[in-house]
N, C-alpha and C. Protein backbone atom coordinates (compact mmCIF):
# COMPACT_ATOMS: atom_id res chain seq x y z
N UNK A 1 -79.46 -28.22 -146.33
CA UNK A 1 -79.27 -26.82 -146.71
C UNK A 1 -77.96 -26.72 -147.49
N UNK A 2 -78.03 -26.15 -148.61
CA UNK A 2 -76.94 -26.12 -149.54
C UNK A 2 -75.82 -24.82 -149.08
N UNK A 3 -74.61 -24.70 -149.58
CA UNK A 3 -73.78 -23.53 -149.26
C UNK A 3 -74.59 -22.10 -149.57
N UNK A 4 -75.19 -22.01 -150.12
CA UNK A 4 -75.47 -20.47 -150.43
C UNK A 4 -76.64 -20.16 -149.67
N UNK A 5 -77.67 -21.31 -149.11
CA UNK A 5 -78.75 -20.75 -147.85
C UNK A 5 -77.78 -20.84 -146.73
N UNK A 6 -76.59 -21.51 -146.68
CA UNK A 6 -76.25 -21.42 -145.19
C UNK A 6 -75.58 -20.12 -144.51
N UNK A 7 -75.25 -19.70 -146.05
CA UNK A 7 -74.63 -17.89 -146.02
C UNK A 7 -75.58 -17.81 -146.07
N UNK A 8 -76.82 -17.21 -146.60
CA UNK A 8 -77.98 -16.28 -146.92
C UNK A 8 -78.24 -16.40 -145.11
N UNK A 9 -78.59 -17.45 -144.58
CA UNK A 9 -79.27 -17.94 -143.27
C UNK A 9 -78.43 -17.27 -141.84
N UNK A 10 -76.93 -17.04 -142.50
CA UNK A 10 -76.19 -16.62 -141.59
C UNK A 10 -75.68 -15.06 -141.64
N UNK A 11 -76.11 -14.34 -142.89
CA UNK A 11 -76.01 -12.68 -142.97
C UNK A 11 -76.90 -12.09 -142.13
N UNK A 12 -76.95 -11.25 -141.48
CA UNK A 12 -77.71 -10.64 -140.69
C UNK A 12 -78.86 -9.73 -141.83
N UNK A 13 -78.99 -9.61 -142.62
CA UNK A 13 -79.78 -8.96 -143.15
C UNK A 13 -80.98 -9.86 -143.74
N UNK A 14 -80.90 -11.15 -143.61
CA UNK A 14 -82.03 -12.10 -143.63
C UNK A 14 -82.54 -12.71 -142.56
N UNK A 15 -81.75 -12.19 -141.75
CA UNK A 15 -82.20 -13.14 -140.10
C UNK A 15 -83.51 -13.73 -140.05
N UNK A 16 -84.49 -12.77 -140.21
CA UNK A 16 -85.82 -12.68 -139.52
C UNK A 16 -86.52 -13.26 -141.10
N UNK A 17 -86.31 -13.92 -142.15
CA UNK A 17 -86.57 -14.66 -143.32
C UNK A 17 -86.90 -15.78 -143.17
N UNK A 18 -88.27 -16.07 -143.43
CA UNK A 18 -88.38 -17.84 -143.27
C UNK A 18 -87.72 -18.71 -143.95
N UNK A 19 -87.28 -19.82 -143.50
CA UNK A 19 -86.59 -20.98 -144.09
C UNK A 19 -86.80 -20.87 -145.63
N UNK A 20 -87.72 -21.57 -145.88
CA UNK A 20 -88.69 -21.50 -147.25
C UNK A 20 -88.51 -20.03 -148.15
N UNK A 21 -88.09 -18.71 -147.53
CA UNK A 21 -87.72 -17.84 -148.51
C UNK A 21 -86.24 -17.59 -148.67
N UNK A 22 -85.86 -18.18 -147.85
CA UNK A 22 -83.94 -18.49 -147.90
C UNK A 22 -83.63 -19.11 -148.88
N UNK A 23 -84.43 -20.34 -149.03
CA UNK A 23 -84.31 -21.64 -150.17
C UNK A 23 -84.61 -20.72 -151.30
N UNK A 24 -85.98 -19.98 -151.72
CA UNK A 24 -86.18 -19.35 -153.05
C UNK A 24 -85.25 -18.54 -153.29
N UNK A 25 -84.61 -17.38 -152.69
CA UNK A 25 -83.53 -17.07 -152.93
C UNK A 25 -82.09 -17.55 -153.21
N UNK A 26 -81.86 -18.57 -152.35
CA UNK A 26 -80.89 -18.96 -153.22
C UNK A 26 -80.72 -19.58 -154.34
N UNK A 27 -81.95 -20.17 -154.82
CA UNK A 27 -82.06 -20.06 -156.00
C UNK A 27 -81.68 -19.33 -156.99
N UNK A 28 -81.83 -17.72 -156.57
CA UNK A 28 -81.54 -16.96 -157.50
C UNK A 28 -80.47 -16.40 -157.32
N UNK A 29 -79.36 -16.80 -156.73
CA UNK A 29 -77.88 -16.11 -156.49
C UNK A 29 -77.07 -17.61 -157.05
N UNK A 30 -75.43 -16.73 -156.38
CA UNK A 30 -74.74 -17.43 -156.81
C UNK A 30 -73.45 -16.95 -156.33
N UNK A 31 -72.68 -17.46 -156.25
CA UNK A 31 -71.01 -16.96 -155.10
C UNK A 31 -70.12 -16.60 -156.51
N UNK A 32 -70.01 -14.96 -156.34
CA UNK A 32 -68.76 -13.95 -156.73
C UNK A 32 -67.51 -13.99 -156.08
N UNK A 33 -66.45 -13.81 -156.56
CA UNK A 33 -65.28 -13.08 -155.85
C UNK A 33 -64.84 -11.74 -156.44
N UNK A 34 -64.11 -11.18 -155.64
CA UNK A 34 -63.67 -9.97 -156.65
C UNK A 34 -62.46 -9.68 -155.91
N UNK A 35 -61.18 -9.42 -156.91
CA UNK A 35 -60.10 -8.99 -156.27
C UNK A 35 -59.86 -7.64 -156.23
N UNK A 36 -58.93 -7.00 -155.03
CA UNK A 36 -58.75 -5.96 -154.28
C UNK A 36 -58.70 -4.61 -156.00
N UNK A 37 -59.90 -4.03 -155.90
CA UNK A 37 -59.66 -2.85 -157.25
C UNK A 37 -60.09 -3.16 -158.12
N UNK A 38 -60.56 -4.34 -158.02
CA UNK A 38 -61.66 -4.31 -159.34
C UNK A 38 -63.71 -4.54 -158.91
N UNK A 39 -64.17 -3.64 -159.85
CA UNK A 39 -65.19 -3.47 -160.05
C UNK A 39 -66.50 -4.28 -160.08
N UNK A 40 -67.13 -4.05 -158.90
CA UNK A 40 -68.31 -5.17 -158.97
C UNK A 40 -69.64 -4.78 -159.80
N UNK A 41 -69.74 -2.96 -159.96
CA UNK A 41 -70.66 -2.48 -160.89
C UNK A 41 -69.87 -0.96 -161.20
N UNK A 42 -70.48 -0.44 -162.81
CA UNK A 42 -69.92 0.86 -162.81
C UNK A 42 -70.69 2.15 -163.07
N UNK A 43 -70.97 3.25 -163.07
CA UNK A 43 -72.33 3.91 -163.10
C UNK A 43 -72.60 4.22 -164.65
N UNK A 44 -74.19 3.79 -164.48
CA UNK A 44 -74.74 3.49 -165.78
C UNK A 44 -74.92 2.12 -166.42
N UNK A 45 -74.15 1.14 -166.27
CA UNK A 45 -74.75 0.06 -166.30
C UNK A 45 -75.84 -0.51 -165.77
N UNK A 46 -76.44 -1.49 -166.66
CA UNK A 46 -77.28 -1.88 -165.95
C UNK A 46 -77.62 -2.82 -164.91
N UNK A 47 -78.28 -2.85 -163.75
CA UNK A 47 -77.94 -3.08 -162.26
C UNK A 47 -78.89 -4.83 -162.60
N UNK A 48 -78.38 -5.36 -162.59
CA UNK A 48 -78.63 -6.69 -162.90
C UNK A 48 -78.74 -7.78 -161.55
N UNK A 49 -77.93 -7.37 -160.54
CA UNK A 49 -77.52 -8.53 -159.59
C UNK A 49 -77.50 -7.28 -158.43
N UNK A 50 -77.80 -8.07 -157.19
CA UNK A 50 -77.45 -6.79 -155.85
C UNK A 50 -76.74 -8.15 -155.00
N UNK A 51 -76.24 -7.60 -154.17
CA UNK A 51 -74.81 -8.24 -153.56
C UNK A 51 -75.23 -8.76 -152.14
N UNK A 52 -74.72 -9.29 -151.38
CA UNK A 52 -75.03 -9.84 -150.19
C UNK A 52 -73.07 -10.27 -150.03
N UNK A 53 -72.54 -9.61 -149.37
CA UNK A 53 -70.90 -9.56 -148.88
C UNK A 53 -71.00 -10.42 -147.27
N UNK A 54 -70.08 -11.43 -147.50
CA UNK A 54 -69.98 -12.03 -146.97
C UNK A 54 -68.45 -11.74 -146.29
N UNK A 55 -67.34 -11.50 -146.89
CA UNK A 55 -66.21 -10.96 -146.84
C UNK A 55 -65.31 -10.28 -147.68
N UNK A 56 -64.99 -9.14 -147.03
CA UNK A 56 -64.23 -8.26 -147.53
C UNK A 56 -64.82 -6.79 -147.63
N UNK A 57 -64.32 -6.18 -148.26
CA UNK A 57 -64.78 -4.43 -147.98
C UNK A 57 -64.85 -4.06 -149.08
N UNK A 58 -66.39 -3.46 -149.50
CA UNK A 58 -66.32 -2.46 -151.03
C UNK A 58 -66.64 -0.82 -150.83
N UNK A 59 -66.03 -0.42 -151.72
CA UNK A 59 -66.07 1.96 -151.30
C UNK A 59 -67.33 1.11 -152.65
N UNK A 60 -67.87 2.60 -152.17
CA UNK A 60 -68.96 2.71 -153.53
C UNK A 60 -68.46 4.09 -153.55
N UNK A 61 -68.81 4.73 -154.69
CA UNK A 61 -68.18 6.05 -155.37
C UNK A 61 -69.00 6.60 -156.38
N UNK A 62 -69.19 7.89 -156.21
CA UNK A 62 -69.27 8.84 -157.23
C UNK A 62 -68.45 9.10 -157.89
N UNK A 63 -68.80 9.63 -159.24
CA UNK A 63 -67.25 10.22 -159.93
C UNK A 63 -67.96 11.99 -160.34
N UNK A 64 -66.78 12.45 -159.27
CA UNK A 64 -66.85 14.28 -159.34
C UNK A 64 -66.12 14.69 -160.18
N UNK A 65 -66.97 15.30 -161.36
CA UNK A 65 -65.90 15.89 -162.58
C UNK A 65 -64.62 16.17 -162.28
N UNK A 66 -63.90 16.36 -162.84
CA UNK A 66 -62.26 16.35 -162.62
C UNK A 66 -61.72 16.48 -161.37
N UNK A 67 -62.31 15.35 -160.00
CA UNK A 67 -61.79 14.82 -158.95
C UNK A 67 -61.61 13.71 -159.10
N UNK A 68 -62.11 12.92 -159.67
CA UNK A 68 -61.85 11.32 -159.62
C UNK A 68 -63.21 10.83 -158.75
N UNK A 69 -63.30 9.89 -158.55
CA UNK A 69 -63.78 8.95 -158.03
C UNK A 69 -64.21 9.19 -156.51
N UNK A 70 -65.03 9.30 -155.78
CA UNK A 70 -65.27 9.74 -154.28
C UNK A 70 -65.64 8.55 -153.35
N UNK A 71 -65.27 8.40 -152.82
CA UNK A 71 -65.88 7.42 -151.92
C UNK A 71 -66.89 7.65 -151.09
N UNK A 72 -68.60 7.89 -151.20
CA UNK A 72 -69.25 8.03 -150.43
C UNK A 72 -69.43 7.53 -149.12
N UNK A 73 -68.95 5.58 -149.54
CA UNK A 73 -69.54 4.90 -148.25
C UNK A 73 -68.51 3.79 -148.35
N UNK A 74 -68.29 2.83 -147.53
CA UNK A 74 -67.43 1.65 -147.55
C UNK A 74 -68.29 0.52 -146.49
N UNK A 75 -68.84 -0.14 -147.59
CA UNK A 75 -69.85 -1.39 -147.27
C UNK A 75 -68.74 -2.75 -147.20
N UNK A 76 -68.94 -3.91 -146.14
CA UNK A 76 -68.01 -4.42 -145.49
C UNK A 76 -69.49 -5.51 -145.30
N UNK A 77 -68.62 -6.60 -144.83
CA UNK A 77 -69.24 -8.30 -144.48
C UNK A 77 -70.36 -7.95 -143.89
N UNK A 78 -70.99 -8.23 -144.25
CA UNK A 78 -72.45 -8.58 -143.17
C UNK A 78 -73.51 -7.46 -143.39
N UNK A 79 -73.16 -6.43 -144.81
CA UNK A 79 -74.52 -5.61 -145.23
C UNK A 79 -74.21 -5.90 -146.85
N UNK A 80 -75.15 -5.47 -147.21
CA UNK A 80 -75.87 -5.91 -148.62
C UNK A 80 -75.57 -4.49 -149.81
N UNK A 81 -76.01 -4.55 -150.82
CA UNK A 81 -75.52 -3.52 -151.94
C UNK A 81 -75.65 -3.48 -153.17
N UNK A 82 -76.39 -2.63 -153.70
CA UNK A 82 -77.08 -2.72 -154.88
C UNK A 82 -78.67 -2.79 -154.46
N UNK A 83 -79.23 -2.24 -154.14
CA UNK A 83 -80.89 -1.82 -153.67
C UNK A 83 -81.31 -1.25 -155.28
N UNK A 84 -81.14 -0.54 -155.99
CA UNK A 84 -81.14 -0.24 -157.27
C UNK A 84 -82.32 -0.68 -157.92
N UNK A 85 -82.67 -1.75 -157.76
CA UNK A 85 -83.58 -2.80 -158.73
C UNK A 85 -84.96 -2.66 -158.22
N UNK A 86 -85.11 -2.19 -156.98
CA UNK A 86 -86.40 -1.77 -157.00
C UNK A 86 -87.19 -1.01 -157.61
N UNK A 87 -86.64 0.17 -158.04
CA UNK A 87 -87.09 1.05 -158.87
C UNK A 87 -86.46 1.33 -160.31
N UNK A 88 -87.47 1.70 -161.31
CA UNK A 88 -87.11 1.77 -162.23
C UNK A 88 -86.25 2.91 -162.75
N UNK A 89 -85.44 2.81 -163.38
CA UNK A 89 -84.30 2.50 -164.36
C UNK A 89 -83.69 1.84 -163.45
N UNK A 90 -83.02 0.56 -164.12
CA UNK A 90 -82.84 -0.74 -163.38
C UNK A 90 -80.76 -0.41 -163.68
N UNK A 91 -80.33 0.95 -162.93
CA UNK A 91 -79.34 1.30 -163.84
C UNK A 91 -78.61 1.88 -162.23
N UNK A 92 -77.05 1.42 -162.52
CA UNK A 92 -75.95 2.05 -161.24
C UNK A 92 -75.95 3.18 -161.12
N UNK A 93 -76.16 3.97 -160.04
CA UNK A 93 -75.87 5.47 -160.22
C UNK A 93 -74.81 6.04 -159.64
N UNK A 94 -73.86 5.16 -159.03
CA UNK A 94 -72.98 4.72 -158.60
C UNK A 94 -71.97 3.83 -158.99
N UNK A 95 -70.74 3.74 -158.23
CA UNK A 95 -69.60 2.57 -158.93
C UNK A 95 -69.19 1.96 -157.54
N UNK A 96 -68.97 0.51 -157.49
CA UNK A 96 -68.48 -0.20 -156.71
C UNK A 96 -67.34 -1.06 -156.98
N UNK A 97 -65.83 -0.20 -155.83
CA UNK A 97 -64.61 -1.19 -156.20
C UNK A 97 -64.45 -1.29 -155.02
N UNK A 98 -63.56 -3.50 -155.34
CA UNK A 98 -63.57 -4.23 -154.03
C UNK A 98 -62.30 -3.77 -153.28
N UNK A 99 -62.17 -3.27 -152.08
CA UNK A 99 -60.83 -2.54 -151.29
C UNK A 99 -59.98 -3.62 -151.17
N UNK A 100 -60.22 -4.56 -150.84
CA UNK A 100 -59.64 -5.96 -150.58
C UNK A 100 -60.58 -7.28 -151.43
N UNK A 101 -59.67 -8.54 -151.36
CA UNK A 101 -60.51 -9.48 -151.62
C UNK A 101 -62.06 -9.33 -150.68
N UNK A 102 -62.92 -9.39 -151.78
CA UNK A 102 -63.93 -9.66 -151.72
C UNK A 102 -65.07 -10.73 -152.05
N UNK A 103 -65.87 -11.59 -151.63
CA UNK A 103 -66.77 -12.99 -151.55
C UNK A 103 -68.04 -12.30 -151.15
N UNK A 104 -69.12 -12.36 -152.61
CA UNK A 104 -70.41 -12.33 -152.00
C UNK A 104 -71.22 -13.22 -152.85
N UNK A 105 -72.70 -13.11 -152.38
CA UNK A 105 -73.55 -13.53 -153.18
C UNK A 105 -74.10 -12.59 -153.87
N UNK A 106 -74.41 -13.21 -155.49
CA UNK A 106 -74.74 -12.10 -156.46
C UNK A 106 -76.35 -12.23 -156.84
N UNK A 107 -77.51 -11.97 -156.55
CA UNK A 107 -78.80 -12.34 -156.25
C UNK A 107 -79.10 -11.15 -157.46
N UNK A 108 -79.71 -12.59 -158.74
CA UNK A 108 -80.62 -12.02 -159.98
C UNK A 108 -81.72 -11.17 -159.66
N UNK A 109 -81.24 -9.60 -159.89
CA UNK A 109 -82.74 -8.65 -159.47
C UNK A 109 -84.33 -9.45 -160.34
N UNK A 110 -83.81 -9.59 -161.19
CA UNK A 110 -84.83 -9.93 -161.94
C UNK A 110 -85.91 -11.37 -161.59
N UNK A 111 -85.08 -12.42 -160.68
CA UNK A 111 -85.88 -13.53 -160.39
C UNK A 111 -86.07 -12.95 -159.47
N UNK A 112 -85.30 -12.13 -158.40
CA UNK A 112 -85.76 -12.12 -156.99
C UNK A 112 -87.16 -11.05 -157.23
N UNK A 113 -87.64 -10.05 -158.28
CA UNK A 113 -88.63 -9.48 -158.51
C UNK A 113 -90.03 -10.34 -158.69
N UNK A 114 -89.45 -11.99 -160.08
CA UNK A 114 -90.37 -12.27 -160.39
C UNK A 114 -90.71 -12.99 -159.26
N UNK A 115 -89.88 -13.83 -158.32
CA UNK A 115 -90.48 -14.28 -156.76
C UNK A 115 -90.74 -13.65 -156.17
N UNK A 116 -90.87 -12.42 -155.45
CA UNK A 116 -91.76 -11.92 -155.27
C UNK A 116 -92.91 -11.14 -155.49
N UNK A 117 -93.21 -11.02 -156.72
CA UNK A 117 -94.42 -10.66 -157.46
C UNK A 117 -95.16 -12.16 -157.25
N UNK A 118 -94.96 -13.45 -157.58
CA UNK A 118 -95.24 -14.68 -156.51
C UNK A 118 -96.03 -14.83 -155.89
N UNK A 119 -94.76 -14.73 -154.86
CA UNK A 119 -95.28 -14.75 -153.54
C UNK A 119 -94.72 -13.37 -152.55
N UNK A 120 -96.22 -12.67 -152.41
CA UNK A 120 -96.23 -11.00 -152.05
C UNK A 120 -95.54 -11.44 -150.21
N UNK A 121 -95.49 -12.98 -149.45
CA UNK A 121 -94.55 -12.65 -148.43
C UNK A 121 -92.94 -12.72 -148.15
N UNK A 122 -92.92 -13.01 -149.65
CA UNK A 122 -91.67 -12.95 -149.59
C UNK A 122 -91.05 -11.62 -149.77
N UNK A 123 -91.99 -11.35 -150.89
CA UNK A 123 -91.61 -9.47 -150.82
C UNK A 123 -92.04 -8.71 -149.81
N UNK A 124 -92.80 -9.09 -149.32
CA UNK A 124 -92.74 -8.03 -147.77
C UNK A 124 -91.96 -8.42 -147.05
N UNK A 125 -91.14 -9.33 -146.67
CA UNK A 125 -90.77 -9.73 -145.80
C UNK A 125 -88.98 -9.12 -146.47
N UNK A 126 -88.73 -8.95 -147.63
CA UNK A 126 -87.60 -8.40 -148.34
C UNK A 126 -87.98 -6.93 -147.73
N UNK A 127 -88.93 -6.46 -148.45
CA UNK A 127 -89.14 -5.09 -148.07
C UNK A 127 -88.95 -4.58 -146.74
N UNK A 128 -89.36 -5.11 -145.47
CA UNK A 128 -89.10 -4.69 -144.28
C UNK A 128 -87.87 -5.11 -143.83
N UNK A 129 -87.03 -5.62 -144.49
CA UNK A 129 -85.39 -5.75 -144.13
C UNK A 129 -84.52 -4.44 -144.70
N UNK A 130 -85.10 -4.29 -146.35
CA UNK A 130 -84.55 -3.22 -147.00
C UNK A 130 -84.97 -1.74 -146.02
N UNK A 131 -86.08 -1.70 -145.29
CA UNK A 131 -86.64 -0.50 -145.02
C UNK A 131 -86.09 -0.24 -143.83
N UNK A 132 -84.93 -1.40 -143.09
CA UNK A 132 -84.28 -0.98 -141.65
C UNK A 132 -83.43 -0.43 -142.68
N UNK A 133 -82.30 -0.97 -143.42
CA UNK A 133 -81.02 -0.90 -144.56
C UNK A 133 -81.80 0.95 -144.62
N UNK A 134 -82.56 1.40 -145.28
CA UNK A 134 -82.88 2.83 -145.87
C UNK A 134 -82.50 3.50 -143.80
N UNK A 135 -83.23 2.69 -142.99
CA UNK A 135 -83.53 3.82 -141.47
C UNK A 135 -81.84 4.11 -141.48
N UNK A 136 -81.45 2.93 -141.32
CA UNK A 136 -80.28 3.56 -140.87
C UNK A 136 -78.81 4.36 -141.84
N UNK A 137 -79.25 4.23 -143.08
CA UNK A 137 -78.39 5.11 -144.22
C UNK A 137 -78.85 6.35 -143.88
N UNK A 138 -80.31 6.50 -143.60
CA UNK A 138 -80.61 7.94 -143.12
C UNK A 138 -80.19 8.52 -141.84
N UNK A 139 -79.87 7.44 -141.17
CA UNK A 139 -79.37 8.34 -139.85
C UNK A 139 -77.82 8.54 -140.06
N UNK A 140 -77.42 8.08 -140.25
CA UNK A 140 -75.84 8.17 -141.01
C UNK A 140 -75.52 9.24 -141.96
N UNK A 141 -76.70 9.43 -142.48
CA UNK A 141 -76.49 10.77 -143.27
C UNK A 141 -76.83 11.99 -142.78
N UNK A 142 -77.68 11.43 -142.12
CA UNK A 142 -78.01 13.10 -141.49
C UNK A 142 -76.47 13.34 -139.91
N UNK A 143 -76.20 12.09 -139.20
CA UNK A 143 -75.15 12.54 -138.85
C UNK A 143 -74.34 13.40 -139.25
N UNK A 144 -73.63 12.62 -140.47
CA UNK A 144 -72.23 13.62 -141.52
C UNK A 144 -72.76 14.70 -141.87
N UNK A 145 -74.15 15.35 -141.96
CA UNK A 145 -74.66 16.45 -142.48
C UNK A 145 -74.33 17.50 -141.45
N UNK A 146 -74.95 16.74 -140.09
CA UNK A 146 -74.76 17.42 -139.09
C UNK A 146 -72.92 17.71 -138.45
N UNK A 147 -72.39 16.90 -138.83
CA UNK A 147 -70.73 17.23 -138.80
C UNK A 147 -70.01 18.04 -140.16
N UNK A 148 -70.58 17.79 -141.31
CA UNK A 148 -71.00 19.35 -141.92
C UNK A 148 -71.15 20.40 -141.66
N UNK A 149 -72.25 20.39 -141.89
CA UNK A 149 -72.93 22.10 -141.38
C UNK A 149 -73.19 22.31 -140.42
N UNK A 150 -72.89 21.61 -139.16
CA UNK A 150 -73.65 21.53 -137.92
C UNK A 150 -73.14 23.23 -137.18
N UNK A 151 -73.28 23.54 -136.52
CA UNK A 151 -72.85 24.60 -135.65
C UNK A 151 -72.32 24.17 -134.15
């Protein structure tokens, strides 16, 4: 097993991934760094690579007309970023800067599409990892909604 399945094998967001789709994927990545404030994507570009963080902490951000930059969320070791590529316009709608040194894997949307168009278990088996990643952004949001507006 080469360095980049032994990360892929050891992120929690592939756990439940067969051997054999660890290997095809890492195929299609490759080990980033990024230092503390600079930019791993910016909104409107096009979303080319989605991330797998291994260490360090990234804000993802909106930019609110003449506020600057917002920090919606702050994604950290052991969750993933850039979901984007599933759907079309293959484009950031969002901006991601690294808070600290940051180390991930940078996984080609585009091979990881054409492998699983492939082989449809590898994409299901992507898909029902991404679809915990969506359960729980939704419960997280509806929390802060509820510490919002809650009564």
């Amino acid at each position: 097993m080469d360095a980049i399945e032994t990360i892929l094998a050891a992120h929690p967001f592939f756990k439940d991934l067969a051997p054999r789709h660890l290997k095809v994927l890492a195929e299609c990545a490759s080990t980033v760094s990024f230092a503390a404030g600079e930019y791993l994507f910016r909104e409107n570009e096009a979303a080319t690579n989605f991330y797998v963080l291994y260490h360090g902490r990234v804000a993802l951000e909106v930019v609110a007309g003449g506020r600057g930059p917002l920090t919606i969320r702050t994604v950290e070791a052991g969750e993933v970023l850039g979901w984007l590529w599933f759907t079309k316009p293959y484009h950031w709608r969002s901006e991601a800067r690294a808070l600290e040194v940051t180390r991930a894997l940078a996984l080609d949307v585009g091979e990881v599409a054409r492998r699983c168009e492939a082989d449809h278990e590898l994409g299901y088996s992507l898909l029902k990892a991404y679809s915990h990643v969506l359960a729980v952004l939704f419960r997280v949001a509806f929390v802060q909604l509820l510490d919002i507006y809650g009564t």
